[in-house]
Each structure stands twice: as structure tokens, then as C-alpha cells.
N, C-alpha and C. Protein backbone atom coordinates (compact mmCIF):
# COMPACT_ATOMS: atom_id res chain seq x y z
N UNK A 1 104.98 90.56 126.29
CA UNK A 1 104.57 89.84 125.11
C UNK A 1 104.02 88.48 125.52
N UNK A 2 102.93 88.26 125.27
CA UNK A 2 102.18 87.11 125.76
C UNK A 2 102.92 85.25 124.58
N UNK A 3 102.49 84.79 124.90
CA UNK A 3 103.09 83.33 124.35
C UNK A 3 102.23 83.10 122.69
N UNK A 4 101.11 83.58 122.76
CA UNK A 4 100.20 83.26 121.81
C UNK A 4 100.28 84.53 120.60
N UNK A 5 101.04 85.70 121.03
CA UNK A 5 101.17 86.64 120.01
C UNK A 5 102.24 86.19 118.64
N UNK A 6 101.30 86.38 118.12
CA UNK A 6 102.08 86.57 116.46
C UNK A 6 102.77 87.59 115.83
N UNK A 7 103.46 87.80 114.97
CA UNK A 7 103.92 88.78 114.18
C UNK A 7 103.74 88.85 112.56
N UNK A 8 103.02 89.91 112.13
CA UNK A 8 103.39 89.64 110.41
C UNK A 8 104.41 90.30 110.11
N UNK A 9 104.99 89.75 109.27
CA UNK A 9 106.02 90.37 108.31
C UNK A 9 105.55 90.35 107.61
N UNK A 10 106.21 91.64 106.70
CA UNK A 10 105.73 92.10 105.10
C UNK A 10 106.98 92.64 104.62
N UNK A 11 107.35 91.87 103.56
CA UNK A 11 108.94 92.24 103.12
C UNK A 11 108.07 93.58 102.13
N UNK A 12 108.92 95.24 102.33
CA UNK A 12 108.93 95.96 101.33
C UNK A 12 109.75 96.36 100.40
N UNK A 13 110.59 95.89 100.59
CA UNK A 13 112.04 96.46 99.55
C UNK A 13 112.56 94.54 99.09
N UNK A 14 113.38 95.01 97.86
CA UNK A 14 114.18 93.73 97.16
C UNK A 14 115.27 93.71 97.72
N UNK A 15 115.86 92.11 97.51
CA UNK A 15 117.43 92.13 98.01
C UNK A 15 118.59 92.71 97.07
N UNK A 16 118.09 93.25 96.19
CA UNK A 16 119.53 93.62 95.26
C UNK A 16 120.45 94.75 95.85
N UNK A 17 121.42 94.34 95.66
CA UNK A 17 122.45 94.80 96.27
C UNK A 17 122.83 94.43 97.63
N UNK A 18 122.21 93.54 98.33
CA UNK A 18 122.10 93.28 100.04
C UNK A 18 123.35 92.55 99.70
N UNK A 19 123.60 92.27 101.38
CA UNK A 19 124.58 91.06 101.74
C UNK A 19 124.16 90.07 101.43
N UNK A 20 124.67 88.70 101.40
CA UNK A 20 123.88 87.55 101.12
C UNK A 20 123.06 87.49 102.21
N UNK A 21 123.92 87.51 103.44
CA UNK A 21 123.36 87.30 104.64
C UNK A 21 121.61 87.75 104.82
N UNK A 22 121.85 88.85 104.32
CA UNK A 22 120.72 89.59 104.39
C UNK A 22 119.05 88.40 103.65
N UNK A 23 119.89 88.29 102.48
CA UNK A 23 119.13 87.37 101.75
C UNK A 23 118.57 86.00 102.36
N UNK A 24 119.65 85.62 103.03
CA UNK A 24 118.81 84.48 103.73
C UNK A 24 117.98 84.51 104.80
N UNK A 25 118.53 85.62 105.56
CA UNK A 25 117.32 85.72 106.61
C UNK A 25 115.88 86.34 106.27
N UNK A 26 115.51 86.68 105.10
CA UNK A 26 114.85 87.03 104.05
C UNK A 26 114.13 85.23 103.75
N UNK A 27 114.91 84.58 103.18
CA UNK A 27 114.55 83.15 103.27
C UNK A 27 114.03 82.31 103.97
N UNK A 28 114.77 82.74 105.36
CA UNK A 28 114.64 81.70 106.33
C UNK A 28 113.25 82.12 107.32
N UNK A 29 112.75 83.35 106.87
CA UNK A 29 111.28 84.15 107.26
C UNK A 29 110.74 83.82 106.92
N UNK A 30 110.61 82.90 104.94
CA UNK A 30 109.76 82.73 104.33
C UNK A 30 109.10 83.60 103.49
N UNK A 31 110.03 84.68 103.30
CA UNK A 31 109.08 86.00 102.80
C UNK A 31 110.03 85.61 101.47
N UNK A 32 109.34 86.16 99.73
CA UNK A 32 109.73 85.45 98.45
C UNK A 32 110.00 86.77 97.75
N UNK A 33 109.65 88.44 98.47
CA UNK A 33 109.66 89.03 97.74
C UNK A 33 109.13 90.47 98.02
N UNK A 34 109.05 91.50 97.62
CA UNK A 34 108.43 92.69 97.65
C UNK A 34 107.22 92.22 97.83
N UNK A 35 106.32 92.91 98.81
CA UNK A 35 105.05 92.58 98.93
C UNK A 35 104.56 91.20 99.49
N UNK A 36 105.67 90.23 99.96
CA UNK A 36 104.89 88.83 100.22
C UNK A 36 105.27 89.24 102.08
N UNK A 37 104.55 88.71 102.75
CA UNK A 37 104.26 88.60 104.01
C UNK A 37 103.68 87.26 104.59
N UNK A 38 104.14 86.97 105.81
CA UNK A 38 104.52 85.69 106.43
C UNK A 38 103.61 86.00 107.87
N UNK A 39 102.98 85.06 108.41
CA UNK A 39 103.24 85.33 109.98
C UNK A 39 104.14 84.51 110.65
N UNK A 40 104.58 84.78 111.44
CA UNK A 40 105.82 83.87 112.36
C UNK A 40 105.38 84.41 113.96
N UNK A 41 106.01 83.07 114.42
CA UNK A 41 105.97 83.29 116.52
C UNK A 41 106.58 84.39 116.55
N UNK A 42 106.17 84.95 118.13
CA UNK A 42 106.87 85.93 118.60
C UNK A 42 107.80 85.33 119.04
N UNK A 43 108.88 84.69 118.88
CA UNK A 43 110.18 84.36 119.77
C UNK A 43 111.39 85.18 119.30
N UNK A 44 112.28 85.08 120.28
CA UNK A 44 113.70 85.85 120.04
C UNK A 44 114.18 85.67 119.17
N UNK A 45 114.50 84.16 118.52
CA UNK A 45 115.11 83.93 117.77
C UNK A 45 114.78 84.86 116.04
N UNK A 46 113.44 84.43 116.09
CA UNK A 46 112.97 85.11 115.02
C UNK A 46 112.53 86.94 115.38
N UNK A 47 112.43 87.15 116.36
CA UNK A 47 112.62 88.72 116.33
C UNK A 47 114.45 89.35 116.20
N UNK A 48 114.99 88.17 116.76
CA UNK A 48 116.19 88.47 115.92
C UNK A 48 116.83 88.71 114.57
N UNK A 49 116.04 88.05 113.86
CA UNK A 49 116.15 87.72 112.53
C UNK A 49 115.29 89.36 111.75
N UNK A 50 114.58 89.53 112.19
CA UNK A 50 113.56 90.14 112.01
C UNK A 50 114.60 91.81 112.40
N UNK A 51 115.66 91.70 113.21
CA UNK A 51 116.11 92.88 113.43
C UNK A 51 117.56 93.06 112.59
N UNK A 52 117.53 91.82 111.84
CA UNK A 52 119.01 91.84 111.27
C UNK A 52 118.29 92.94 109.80
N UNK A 53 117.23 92.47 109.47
CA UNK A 53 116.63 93.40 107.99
C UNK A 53 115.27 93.70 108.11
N UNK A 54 115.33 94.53 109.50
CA UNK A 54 114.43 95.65 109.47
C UNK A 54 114.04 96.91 108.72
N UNK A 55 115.04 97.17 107.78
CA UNK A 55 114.80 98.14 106.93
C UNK A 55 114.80 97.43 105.80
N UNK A 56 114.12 96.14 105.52
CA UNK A 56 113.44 95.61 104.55
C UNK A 56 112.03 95.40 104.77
N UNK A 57 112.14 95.25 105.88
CA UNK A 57 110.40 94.89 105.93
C UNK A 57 109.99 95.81 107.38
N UNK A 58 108.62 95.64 106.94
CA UNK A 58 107.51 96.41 108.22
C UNK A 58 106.90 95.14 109.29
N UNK A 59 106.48 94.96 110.42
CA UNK A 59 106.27 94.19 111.45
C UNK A 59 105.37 94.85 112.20
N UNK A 60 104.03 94.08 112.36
CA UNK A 60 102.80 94.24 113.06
C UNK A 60 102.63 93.17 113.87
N UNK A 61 102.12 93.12 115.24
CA UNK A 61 101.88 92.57 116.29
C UNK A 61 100.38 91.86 115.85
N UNK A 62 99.64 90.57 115.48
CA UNK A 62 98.58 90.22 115.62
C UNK A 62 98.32 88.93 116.68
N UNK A 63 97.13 89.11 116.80
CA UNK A 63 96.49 88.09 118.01
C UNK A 63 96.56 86.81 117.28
N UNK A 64 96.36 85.96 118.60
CA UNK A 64 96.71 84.23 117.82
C UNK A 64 95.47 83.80 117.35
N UNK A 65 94.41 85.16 117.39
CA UNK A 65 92.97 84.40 116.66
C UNK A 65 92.97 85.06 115.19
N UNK A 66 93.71 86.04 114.76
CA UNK A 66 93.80 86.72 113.73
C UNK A 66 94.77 85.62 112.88
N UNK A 67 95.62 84.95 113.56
CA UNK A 67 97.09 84.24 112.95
C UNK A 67 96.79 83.26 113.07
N UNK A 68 95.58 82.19 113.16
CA UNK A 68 95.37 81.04 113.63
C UNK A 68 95.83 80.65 111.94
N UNK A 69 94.59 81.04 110.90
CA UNK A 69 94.92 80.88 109.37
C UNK A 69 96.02 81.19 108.36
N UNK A 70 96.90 82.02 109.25
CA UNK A 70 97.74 82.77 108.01
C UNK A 70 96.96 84.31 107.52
N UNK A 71 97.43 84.58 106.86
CA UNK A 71 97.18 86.15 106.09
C UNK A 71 96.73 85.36 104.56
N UNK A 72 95.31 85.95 104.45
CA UNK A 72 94.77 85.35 102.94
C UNK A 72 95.80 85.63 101.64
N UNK A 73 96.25 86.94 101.60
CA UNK A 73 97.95 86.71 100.66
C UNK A 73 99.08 86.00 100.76
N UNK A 74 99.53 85.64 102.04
CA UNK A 74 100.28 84.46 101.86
C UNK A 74 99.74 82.94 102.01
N UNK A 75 98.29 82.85 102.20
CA UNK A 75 97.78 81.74 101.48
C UNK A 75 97.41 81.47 100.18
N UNK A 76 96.82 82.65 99.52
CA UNK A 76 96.13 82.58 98.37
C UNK A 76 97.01 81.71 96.78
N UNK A 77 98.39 81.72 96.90
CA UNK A 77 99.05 80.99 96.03
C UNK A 77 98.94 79.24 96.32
N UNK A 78 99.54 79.30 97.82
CA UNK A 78 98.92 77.29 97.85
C UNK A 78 97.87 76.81 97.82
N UNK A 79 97.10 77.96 98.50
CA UNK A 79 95.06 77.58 98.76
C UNK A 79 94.76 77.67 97.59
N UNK A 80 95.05 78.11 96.21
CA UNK A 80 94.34 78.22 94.93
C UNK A 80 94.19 76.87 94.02
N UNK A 81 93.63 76.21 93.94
CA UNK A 81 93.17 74.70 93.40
C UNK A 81 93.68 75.22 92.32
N UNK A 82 93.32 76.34 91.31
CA UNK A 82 93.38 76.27 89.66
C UNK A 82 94.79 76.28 88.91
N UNK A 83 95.79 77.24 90.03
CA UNK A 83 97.04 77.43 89.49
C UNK A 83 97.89 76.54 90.52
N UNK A 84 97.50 75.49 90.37
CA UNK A 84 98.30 74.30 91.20
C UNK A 84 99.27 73.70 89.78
N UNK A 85 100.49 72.69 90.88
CA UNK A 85 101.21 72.15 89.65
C UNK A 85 100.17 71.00 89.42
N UNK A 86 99.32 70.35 90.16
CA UNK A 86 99.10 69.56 89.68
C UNK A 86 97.66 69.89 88.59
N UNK A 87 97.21 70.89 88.48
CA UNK A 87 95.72 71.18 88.25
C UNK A 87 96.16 71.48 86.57
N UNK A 88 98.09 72.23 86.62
CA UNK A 88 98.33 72.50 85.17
C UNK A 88 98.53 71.43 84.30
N UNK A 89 99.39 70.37 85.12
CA UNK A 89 99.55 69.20 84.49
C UNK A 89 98.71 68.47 83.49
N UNK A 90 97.33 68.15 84.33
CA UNK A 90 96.70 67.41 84.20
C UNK A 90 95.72 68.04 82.79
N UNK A 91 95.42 69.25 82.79
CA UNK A 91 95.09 70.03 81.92
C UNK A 91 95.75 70.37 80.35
N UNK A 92 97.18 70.04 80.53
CA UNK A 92 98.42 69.83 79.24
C UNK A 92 98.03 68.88 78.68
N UNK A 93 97.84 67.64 79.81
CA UNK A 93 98.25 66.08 78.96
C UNK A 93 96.87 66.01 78.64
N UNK A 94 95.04 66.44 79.12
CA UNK A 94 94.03 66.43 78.42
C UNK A 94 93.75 67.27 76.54
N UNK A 95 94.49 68.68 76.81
CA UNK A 95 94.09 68.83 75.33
C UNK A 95 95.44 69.22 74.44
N UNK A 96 96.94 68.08 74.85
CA UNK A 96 97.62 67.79 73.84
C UNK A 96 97.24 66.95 72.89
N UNK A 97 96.52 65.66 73.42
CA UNK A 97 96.00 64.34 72.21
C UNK A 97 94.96 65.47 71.50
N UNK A 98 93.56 66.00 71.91
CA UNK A 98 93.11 66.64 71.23
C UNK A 98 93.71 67.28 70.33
N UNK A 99 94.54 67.99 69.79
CA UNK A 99 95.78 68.65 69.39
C UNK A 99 96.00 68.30 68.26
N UNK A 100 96.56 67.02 68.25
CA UNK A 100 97.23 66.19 67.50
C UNK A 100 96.08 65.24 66.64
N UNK A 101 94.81 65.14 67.15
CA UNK A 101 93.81 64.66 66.22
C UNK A 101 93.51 65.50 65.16
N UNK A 102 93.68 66.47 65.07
CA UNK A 102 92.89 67.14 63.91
C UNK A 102 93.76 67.19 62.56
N UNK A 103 92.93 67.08 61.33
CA UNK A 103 93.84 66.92 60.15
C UNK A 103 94.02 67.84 59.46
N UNK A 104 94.80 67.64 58.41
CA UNK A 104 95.49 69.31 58.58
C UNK A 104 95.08 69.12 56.79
């Protein structure tokens, strides 16, 4: 295993019913759920982790030019400008006054 190899994880199954334990190393991967996938280093530590709830998730070997960005699904929620907290915010407090001008 070379120094620069990556790994994706892709959690497929939910934690219900797991150990807690189970759950956090679930956490501590970064994975949020059925279907969300992470890349992480190839190191022991985390292929350890990775072997405690292996029959939660699937694990593919990618190159460090494939993993330089992330996986466009586990970017696509922070990289998205529109469904940001701050993009909703700012969008509330513009057409609440509108709102409240009109006469009834």
C-alpha cells in the first residue's frame, strides 16, 4: 500500500440496533448515514476502524489524484452556495419586512 493511497467509504446500512460503539466509529469516519461516503488515509488506525463495521459499509481503494477533491457527494452539501446556513438566513430576514408591509 503506497503512502498516497486513499480509501472511500460508503456507509450502506443504518445504525439501529448497533452497539453504540459501532455508532461512533461510524462518526468518527465522518460518514452521517446510509448512502453518505467519506474519503479517508490509508492508515491503520483508520483501516482499523474501518474493520470494526465492515458490514456497514463497502471500501474502495482510490488514487491520491482521484482523492485530491473529495467525492462530489460528499462535497455537494458544503460546496452548495444556495442551501447554505448562511444563504437561508439572509433570504428570511429579506422577505419577512416585505411580509409585514402589505395591508390587509
Amino acid at each position: 500500500m503506497s503512502a498516497e493511497a486513499r480509501l472511500l467509504v460508503r456507509q450502506q446500512k443504518g445504525v439501529a440496533g448497533r452497539p453504540w460503539t459501532q455508532r461512533l466509529v461510524l462518526k468518527g469516519l465522518g460518514l452521517r448515514g446510509p448512502g453518505s461516503e467519506v474519503v479517508v488515509a490509508n492508515d491503520r488506525a483508520i483501516r482499523g476502524m474501518i474493520r470494526k463495521v465492515l458490514h456497514l459499509v463497502t471500501v474502495e481503494e482510490v488514487g491520491a489524484a482521484n482523492a485530491v477533491g473529495g467525492t462530489p457527494a460528499a462535497k455537494a452539501p458544503a460546496g452548495d452556495g444556495s442551501k447554505s446556513a448562511g444563504a437561508k438566513g439572509s433570504g428570511s430576514k429579506a422577505s419577512a419586512p416585505a411580509a409585514k408591509k402589505v395591508k390587509s
